[in-house]
Protein backbone atom coordinates (compact mmCIF):
# COMPACT_ATOMS: atom_id res chain seq x y z
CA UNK A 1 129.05 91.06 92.50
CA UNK A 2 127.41 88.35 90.92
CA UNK A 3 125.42 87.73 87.90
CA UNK A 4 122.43 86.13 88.44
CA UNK A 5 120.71 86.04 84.57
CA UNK A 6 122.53 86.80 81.74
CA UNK A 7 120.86 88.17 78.39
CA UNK A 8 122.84 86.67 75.90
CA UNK A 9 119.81 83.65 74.82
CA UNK A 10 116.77 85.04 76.15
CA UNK A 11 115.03 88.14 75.80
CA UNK A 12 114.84 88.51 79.42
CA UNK A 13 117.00 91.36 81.12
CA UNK A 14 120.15 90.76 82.54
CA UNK A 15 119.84 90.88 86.43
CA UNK A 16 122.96 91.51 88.65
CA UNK A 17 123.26 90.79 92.58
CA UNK A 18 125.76 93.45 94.23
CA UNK A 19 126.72 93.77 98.09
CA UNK A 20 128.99 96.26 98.99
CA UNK A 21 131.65 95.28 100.85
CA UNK A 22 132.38 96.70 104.68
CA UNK A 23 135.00 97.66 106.85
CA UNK A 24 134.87 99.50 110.57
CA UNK A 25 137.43 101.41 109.43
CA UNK A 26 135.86 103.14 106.34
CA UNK A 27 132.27 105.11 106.69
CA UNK A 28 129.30 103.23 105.11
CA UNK A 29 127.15 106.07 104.18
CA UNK A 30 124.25 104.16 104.33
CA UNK A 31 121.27 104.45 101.46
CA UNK A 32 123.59 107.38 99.44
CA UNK A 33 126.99 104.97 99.46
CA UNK A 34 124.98 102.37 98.11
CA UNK A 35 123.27 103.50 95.07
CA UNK A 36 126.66 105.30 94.39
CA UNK A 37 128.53 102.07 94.52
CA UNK A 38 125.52 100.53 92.38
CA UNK A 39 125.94 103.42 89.82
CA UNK A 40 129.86 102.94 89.44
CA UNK A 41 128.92 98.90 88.93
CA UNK A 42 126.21 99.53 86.91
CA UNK A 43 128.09 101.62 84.42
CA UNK A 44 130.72 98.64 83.40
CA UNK A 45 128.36 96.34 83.32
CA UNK A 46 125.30 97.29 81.72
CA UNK A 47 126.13 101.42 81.53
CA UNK A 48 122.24 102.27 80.83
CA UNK A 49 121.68 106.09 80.55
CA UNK A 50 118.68 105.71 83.21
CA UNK A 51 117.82 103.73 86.12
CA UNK A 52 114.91 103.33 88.51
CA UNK A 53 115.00 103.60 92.36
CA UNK A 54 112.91 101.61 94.60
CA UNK A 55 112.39 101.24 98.34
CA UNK A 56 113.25 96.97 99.16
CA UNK A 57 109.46 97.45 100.66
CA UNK A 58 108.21 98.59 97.22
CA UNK A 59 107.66 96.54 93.92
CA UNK A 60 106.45 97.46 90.48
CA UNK A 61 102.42 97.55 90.29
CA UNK A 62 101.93 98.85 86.55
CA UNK A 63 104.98 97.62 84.32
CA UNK A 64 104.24 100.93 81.68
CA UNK A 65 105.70 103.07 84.44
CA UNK A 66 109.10 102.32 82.22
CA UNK A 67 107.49 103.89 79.54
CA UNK A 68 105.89 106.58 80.74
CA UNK A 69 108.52 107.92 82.20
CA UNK A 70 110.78 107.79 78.88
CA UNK A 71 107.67 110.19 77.07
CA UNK A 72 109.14 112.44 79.49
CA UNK A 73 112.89 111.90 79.24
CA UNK A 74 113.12 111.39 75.42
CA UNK A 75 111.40 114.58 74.40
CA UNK A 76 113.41 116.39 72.85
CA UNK A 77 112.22 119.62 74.45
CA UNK A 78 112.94 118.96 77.88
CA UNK A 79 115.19 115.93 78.00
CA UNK A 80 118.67 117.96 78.17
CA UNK A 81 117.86 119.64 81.43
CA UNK A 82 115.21 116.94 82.90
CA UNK A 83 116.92 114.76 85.75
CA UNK A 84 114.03 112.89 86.98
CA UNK A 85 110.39 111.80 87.06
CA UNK A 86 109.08 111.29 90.19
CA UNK A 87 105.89 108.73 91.27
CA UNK A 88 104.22 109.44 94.16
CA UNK A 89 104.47 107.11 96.65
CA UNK A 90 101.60 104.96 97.40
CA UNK A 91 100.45 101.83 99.66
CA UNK A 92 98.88 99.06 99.19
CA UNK A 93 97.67 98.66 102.90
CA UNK A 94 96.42 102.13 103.68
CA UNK A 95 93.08 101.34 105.37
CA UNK A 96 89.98 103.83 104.73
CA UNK A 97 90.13 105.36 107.72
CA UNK A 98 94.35 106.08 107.51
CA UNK A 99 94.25 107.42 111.09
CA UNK A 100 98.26 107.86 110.51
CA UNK A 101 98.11 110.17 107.15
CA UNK A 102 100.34 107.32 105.62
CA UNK A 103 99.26 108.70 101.89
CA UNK A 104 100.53 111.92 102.89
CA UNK A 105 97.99 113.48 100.87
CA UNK A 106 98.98 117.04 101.54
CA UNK A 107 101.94 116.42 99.90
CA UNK A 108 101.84 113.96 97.21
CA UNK A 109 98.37 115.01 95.87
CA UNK A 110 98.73 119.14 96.36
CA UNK A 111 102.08 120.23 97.12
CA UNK A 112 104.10 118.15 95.18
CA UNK A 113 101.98 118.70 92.42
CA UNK A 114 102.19 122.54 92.93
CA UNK A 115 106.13 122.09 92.58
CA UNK A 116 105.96 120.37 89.37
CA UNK A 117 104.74 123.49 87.70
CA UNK A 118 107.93 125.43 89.45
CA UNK A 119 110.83 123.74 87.83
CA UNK A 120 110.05 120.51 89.28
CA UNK A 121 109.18 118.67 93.22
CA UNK A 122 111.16 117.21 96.23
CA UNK A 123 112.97 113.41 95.09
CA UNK A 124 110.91 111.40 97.61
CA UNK A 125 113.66 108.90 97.75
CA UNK A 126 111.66 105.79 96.09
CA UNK A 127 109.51 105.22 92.60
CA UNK A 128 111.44 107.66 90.12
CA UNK A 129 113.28 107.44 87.38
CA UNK A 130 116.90 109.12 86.80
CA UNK A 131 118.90 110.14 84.17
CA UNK A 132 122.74 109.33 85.76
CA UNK A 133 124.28 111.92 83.52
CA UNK A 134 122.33 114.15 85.86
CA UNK A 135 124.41 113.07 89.13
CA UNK A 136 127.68 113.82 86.98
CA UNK A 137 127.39 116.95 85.31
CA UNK A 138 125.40 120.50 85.13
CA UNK A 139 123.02 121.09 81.89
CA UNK A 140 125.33 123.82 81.37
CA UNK A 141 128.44 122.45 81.25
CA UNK A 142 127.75 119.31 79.98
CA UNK A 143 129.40 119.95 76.51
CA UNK A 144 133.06 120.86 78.69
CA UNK A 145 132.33 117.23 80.41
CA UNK A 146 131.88 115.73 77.06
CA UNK A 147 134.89 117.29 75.38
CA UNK A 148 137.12 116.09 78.75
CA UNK A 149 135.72 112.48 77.90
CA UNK A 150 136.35 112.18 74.57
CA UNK A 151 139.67 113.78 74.88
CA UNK A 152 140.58 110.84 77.28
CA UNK A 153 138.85 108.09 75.40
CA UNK A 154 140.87 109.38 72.13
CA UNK A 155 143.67 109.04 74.23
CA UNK A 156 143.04 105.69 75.87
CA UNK A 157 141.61 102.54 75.17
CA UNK A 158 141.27 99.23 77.44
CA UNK A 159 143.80 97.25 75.57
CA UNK A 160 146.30 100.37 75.72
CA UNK A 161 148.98 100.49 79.26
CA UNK A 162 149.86 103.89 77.50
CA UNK A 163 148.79 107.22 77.96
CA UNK A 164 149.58 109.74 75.46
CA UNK A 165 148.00 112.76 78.13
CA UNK A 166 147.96 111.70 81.59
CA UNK A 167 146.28 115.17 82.80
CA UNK A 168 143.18 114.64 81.16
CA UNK A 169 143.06 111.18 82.41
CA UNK A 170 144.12 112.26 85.82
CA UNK A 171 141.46 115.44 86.36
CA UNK A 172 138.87 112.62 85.69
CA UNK A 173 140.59 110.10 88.37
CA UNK A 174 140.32 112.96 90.65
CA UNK A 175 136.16 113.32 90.67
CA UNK A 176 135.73 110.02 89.78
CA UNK A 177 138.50 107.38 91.00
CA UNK A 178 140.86 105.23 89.65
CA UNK A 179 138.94 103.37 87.23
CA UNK A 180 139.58 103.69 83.48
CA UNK A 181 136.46 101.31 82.40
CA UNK A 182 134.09 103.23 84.28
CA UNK A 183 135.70 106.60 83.09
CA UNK A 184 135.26 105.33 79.46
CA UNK A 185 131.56 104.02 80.36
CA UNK A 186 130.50 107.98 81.44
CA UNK A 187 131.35 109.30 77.47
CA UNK A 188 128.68 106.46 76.20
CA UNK A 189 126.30 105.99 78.91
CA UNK A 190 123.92 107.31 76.12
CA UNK A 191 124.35 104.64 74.12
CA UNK A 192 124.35 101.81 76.94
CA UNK A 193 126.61 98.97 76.33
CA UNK A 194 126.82 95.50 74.47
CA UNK A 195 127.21 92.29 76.66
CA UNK A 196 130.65 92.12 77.63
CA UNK A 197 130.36 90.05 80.98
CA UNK A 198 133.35 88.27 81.35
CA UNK A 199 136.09 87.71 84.62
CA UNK A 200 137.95 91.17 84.17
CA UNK A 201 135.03 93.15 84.16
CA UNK A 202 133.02 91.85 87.21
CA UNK A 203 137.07 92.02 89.06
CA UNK A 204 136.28 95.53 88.12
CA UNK A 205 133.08 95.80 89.31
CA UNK A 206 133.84 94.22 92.35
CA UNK A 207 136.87 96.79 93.03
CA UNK A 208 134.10 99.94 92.35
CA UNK A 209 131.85 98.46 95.11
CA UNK A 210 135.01 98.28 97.16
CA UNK A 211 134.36 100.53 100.60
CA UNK A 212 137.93 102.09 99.73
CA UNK A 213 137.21 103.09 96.20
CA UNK A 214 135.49 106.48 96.80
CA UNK A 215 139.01 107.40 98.72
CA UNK A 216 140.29 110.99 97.70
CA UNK A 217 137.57 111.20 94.86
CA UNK A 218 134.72 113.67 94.73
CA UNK A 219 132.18 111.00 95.05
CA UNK A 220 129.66 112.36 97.84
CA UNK A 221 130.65 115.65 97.34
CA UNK A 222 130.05 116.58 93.56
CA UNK A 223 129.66 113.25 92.15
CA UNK A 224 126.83 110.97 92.49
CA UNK A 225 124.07 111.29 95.91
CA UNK A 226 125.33 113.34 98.34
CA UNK A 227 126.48 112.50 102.09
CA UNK A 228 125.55 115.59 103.42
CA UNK A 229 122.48 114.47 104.97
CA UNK A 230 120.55 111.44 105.72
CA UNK A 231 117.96 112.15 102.95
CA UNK A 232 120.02 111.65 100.37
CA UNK A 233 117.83 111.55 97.23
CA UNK A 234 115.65 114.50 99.06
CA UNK A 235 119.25 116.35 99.23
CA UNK A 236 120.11 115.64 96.07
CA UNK A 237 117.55 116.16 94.32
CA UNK A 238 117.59 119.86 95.98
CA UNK A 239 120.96 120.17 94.61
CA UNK A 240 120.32 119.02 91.12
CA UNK A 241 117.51 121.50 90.76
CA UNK A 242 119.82 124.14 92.07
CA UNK A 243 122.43 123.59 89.35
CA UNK A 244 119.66 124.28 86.79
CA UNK A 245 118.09 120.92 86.11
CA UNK A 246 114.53 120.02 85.69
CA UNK A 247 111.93 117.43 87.78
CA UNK A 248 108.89 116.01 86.85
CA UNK A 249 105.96 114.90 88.83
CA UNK A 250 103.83 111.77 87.44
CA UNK A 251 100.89 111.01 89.02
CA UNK A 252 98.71 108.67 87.42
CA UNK A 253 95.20 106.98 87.76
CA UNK A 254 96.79 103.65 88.54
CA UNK A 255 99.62 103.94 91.14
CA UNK A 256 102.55 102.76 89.41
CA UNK A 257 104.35 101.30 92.82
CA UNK A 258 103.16 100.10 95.57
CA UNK A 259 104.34 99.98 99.67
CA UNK A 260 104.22 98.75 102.60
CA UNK A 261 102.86 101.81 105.30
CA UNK A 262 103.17 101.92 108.92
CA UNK A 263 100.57 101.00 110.96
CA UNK A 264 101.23 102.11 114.55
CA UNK A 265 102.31 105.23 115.87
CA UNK A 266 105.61 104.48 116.79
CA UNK A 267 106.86 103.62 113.04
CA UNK A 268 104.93 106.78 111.84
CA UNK A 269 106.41 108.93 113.80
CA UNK A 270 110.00 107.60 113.87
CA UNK A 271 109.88 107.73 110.00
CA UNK A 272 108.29 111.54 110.14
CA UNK A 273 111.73 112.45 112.76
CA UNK A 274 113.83 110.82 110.58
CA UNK A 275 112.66 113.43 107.38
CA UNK A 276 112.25 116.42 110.30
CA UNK A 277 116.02 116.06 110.98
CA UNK A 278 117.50 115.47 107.97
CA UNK A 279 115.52 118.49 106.18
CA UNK A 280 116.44 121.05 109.63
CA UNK A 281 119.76 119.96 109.38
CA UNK A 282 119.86 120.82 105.16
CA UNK A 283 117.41 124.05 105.93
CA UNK A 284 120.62 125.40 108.29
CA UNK A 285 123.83 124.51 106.63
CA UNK A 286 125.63 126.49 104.04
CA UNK A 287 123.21 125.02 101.31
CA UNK A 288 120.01 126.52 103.00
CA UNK A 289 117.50 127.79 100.29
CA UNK A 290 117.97 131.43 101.75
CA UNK A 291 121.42 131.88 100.99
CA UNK A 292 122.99 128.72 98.40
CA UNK A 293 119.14 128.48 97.33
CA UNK A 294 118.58 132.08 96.12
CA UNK A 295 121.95 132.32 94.50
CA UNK A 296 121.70 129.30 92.62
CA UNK A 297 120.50 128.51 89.38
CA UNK A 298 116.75 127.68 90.84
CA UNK A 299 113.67 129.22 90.04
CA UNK A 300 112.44 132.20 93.10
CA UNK A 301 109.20 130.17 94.13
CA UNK A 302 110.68 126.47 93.59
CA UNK A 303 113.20 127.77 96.12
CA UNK A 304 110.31 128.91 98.55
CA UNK A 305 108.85 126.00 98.28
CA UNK A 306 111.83 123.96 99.46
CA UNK A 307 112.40 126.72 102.34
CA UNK A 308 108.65 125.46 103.24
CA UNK A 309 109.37 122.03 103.73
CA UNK A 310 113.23 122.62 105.74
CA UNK A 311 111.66 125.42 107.91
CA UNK A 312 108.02 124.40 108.31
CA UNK A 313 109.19 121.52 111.17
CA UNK A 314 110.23 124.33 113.55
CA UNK A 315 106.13 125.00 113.54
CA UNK A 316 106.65 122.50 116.37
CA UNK A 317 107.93 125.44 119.07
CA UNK A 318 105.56 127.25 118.79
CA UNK A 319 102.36 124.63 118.50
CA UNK A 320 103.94 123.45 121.89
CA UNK A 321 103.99 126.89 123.32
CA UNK A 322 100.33 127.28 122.19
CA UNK A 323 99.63 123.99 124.33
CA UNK A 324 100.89 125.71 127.44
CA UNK A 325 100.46 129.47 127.38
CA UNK A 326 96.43 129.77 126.66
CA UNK A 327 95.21 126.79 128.89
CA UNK A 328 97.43 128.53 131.75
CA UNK A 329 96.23 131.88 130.67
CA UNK A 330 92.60 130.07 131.10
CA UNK A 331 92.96 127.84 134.80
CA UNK A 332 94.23 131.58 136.21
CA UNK A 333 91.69 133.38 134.45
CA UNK A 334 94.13 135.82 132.53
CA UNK A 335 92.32 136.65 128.89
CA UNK A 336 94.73 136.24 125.98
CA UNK A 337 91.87 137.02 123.10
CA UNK A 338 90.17 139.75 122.93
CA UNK A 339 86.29 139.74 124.25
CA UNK A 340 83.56 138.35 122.13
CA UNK A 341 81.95 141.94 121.66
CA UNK A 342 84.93 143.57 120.45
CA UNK A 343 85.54 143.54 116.81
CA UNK A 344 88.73 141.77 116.65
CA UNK A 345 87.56 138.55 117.94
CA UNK A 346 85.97 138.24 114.76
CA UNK A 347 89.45 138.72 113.10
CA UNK A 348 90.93 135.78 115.29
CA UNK A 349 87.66 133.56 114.58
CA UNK A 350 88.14 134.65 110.42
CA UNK A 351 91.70 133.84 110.53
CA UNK A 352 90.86 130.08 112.76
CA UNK A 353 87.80 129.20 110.41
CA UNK A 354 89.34 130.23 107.32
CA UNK A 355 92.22 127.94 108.16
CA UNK A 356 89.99 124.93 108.57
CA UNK A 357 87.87 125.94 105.20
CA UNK A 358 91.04 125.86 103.56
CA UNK A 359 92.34 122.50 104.83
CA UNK A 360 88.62 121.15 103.89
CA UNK A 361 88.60 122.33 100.58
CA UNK A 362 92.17 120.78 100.22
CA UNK A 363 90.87 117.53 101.20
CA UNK A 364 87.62 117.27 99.37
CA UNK A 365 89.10 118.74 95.72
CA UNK A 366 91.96 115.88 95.99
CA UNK A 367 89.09 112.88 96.63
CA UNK A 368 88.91 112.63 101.07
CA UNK A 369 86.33 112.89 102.50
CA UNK A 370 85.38 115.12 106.27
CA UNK A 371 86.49 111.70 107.53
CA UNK A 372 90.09 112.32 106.29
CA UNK A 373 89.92 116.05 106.84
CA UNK A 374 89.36 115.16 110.71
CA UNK A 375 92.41 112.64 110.74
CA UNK A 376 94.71 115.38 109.63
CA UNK A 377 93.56 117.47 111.55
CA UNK A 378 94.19 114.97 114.90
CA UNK A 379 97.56 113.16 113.43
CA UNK A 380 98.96 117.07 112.19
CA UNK A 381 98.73 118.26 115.89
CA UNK A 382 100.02 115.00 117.50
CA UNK A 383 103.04 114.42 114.88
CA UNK A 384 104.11 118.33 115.23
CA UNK A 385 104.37 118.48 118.81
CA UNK A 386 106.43 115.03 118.79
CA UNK A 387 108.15 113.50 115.76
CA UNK A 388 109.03 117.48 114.58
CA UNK A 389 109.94 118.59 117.78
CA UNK A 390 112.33 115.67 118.15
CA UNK A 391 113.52 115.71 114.67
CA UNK A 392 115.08 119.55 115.45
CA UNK A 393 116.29 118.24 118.61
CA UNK A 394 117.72 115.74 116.95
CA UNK A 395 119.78 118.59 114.92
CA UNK A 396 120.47 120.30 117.64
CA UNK A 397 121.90 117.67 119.70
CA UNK A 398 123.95 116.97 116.18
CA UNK A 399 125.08 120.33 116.18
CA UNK A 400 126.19 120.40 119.52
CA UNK A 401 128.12 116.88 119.21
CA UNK A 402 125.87 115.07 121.72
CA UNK A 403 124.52 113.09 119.45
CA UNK A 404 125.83 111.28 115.92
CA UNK A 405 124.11 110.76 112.93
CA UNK A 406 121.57 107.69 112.86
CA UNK A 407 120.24 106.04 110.05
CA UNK A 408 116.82 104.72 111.57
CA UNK A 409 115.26 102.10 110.02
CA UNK A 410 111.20 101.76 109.74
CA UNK A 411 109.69 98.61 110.76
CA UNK A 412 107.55 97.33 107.79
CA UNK A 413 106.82 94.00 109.42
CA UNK A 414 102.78 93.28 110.00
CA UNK A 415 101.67 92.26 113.07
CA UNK A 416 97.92 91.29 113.73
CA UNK A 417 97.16 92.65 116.45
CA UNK A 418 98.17 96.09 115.51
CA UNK A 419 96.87 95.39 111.88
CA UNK A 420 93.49 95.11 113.90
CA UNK A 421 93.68 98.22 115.80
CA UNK A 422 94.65 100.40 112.80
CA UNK A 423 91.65 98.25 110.68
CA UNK A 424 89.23 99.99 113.48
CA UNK A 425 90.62 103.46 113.04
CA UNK A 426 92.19 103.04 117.15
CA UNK A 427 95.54 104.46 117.81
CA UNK A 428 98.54 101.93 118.35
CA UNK A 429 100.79 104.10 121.02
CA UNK A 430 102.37 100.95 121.91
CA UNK A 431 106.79 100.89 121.34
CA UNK A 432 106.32 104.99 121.52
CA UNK A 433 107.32 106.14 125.27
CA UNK A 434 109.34 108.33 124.19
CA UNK A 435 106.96 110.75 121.53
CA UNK A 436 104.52 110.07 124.30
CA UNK A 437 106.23 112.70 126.97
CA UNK A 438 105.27 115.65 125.57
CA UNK A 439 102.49 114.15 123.90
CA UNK A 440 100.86 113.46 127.40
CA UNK A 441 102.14 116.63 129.46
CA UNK A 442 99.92 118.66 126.67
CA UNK A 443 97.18 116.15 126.80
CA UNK A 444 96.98 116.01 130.85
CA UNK A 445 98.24 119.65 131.38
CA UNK A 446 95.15 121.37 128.99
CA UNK A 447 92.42 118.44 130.72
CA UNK A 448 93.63 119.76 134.16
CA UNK A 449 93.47 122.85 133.21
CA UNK A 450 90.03 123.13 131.55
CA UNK A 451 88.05 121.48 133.96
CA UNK A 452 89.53 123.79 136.94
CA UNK A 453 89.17 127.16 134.24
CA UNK A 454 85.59 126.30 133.81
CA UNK A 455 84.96 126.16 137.07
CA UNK A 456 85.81 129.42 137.47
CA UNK A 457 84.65 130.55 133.98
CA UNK A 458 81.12 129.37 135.83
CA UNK A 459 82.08 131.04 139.44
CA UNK A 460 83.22 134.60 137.93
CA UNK A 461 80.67 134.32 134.72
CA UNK A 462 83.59 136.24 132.97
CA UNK A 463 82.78 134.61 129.15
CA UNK A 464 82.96 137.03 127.30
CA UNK A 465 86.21 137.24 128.09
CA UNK A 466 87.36 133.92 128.38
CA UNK A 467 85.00 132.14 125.88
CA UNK A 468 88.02 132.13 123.27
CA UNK A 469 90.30 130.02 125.33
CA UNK A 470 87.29 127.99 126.41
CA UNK A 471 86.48 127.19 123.17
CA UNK A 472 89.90 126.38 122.22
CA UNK A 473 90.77 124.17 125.24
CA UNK A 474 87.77 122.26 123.95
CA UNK A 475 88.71 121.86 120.47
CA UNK A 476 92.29 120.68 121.95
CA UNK A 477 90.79 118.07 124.42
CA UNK A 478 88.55 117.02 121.22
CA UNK A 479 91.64 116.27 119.21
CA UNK A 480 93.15 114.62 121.97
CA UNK A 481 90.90 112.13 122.53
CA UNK A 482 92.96 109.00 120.91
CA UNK A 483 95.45 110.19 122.88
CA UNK A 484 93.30 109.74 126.04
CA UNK A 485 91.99 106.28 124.85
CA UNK A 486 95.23 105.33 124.14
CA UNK A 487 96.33 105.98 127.80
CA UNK A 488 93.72 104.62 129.55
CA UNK A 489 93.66 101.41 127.25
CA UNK A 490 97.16 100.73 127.72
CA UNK A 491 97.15 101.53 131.42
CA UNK A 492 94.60 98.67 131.64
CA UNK A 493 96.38 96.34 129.78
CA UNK A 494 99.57 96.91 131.94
């Protein structure tokens, strides 16, 4: 811990360098162990009631973003149960074409903001601002955590090597740890905290970002981000809206941080596992939304809506199955929809055009464009049947103790050459062999089988029963063609 700028003759703010420390011996816990260990250091040093979390590959872009999140946290009628405002998360190299669905429009510009009027969205991990009393305590109860606080701090003060009650004291030591500063620091983190930097308090801070400190404490567990998953401020944020407190979503004109996105497929879809995995693996513990969700404190549809985005990866199973079954059903002539003169097939042809309508709509009422409605509908079939198939793999393989749990870093760096291809709207499949399996059994398996169905779709001239599957083998192969460039362009360059 080290103080880089200190406040005390400038009106600058004072800035603090902190590295945890590291041992083989003790578990890391990755993103969640460090902004716990920055909270606990944080709250003798400077002990401000809110704090922002950033992304290293994000930086500030509109410096009211401070501000406009306090409108939210200081009004009086929401501010006791309000944990967090939430910024959507935006890049500053998305090209026009965004062949990857980096902006993640669906979410950030529909669904997220369809959450906010539910009790509040998903913590996307970067570019919010929380309220740490939030990661201590339950709106509820936070008058019996108060009165256990004050009852110790009455009872103890820095100077003082005597305790008058050592149970109050030692209840908090339990959650918390062994640190009577930072103890003290939780009853005022309201009020924040005068200068006070000297030698015994960063020896204390440097002993709370000590890998042993957390040690028979509830930090993890009820205190602070969670290490239950990989997503930490995803997970916790889940949790915090399940003990009854309150989100909001901000999302205004001028993007208030800005990222680097990926711009090859590889990245995109290592990053897209990484969430898969970690929401599967939340979506079938004990604290899945349709058991711990609907008996907690959260609102019936807010709930739903984080069932959606646990469960909705397993969509992968059967999109692969629909890759296999009609093309097969097709090459051997077997009809799977019914005939065009039957009245049904216009059911299944409602139902598919609807679908796309819908998606359109989506796309053109949030500012895209049929250029981005076409990308989505290309990188949503390719990123379903690969990053979300592996990501509940991944859980399964967890589950079954094959694998451990990996925290897998995105490469940000830019290289030209791929900064070139993703400029010209061509897919980058370059680093991905292994999304590219299944990717290119589907892609080879429906070309095979669509060029030997219609020949004998033309030999039997069976179409009205078969023109369904025709028609969708050719709106697959369609979709698939990046995937065939890719192959054929990389085969070349090999």
């Amino acid at each position: 811990v080290q103080v880089i700028h200190d406040d005390k003759e400038s009106k600058l703010p004072q800035l603090v360098y902190m590295s945890r420390e590291r041992r083989p011996s003790s578990p890391h816990r990755f993103k969640a162990g460090a902004l716990n260990a920055l909270l606990r250091v944080s709250g003798v040093m400077s002990n401000a009631p809110y704090m922002l979390v950033l992304d290293c590959d994000m930086y500030c872009n509109d410096p009211s973003s401070a501000k406009q999140a306090m409108c939210f946290h200081l009004d009086q009628n929401i501010s006791t149960t309000l944990s967090y405002v939430q910024f959507p998360q935006t890049f500053y190299n998305v090209s026009k074409n965004d062949i990857y669905d980096a902006q993640s429009r669906s979410a950030y510009k529909n669904k997220y903001q369809g959450m906010d009027g539910v009790g509040g969205t998903v913590c996307a991990g970067t570019g919010y601002y929380l309220k740490k009393e939030a990661l201590y305590s339950t709106p509820i109860n936070q008058d019996n955590m108060t009165t256990l606080f004050l009852k110790a701090q009455s009872e103890y003060k820095w100077e003082s090597q005597l305790y008058q009650s050592e149970e109050s004291l030692q209840e908090a030591e339990e959650k918390f740890g062994a640190s009577r500063k930072f103890i003290n620091s939780l009853n005022d983190q309201r009020n924040g905290r005068e200068n006070v930097l000297c030698d015994e308090m960063i020896g204390e801070a440097k002993t709370l970002a000590s890998c042993t400190f957390e040690e028979n404490t509830r930090w993890g567990k009820e205190i602070g981000y969670s290490y239950n998953s990989l997503l930490e401020s995803s997970y916790t944020g889940y949790l915090l809206h399940s003990k009854g407190w309150k989100s909001v979503y901000l999302y205004p004109k001028r993007p208030c941080f800005l990222g680097c996105s990926t711009i090859d497929m590889k990245d995109a879809l290592v990053q897209l596992m990484k969430w898969a995995s970690g929401l599967v693996q939340v979506g079938l513990s004990k604290y899945s939304p349709f058991t711990y969700g609907l008996m907690s404190k959260m609102p019936l549809v807010q709930n739903m809506c984080y069932g959606y985005f646990m469960f909705s990866h397993f969509l992968s199973i059967p999109c692969f199955l629909y890759g296999i079954v009609p093309p097969l059903c097709f090459l051997s002539g077997t009809p799977v929809f019914p005939k065009v003169t039957s009245p049904w097939f216009a059911l299944f042809t409602t139902i598919f055009l609807s679908s796309l309508a819908q998606h359109l709509y989506e796309v053109l009422s949030s500012g895209g464009n049929l250029r981005t409605w076409w990308n989505e509908q290309r990188i949503w079939i390719i990123k379903t049947v690969t990053a979300c198939l592996f990501g509940c793999l991944d859980v399964l393989m967890k589950w079954l103790g094959v694998a451990k749990a990996n925290f897998r870093l995105t490469n940000k760096a830019i290289d030209e050459e791929k900064l070139r291809k993703y400029e010209k709207g061509k897919f980058d499949f370059q680093g991905a062999k292994l999304f590219m399996v299944p990717l290119t059994f589907l892609v080879v398996f429906n070309v095979v089988c669509f060029i030997f169905g219609m020949k004998r779709l033309v030999l039997e001239r069976n179409f009205e029963e078969m023109f369904g599957q025709g028609f969708l083998s050719f709106y697959v192969l369609v979709l698939s063609y990046p995937i065939l460039e890719g192959l054929v362009v990389s085969k070349k360059d090999k």
